[in-house]
C-alpha atoms as a PDB file:
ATOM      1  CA  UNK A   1     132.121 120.386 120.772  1.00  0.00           C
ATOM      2  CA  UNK A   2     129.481 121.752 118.584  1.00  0.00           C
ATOM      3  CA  UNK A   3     129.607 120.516 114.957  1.00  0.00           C
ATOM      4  CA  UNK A   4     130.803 122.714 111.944  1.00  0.00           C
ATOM      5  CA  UNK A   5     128.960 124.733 109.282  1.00  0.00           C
ATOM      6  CA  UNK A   6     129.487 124.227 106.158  1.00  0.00           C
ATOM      7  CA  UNK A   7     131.125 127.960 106.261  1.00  0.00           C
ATOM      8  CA  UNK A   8     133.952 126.827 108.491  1.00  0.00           C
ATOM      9  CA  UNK A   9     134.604 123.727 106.480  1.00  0.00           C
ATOM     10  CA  UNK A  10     135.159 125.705 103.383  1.00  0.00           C
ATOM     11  CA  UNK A  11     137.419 127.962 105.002  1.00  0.00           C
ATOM     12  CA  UNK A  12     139.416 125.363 106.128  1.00  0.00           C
ATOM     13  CA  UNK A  13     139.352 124.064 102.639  1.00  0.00           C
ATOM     14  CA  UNK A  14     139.888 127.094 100.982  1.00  0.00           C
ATOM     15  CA  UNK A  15     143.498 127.361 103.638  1.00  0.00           C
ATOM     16  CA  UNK A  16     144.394 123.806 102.617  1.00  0.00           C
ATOM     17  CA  UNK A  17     144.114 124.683  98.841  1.00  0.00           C
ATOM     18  CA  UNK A  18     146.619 127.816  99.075  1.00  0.00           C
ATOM     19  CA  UNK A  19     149.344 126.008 101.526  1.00  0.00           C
ATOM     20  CA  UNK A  20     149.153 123.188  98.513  1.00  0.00           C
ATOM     21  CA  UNK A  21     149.584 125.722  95.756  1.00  0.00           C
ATOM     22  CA  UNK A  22     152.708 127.136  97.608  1.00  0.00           C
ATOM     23  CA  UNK A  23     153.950 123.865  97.607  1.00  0.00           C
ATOM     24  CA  UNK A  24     152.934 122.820  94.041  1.00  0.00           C
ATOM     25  CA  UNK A  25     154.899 125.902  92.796  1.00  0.00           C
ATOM     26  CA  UNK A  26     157.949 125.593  94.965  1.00  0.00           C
ATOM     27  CA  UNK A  27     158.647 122.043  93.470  1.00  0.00           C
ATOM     28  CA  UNK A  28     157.497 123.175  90.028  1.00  0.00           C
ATOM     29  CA  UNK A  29     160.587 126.455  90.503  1.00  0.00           C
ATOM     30  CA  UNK A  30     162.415 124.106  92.019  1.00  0.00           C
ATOM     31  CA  UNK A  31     162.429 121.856  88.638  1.00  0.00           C
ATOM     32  CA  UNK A  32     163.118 124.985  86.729  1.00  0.00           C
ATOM     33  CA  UNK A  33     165.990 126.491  88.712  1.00  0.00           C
ATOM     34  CA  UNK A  34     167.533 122.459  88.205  1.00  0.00           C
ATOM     35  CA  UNK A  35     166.606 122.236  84.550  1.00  0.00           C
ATOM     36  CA  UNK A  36     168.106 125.928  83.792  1.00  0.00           C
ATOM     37  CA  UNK A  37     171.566 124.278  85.692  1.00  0.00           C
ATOM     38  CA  UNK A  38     171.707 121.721  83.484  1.00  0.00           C
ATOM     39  CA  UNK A  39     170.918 123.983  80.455  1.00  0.00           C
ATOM     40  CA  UNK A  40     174.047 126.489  81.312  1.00  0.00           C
END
């Protein structure tokens, strides 16, 4: 196995950071769609 470049490992990085974001703003619409419930 040959090592990485720097390249790949910010690619990688850069996939990591949007497949957290997704997550980050499911659970934030998540808290909205159960805060809006309680609201109505």
């Amino acid at each position: 196995m040959k090592p990485k470049t720097l390249r790949e490992h910010f690619i990688e990085l850069q996939t990591e950071v949007r497949s957290l974001r997704k997550v980050v703003w499911a659970f934030i619409l998540v808290n909205l769609a159960n805060m809006g419930v309680q609201v109505l």
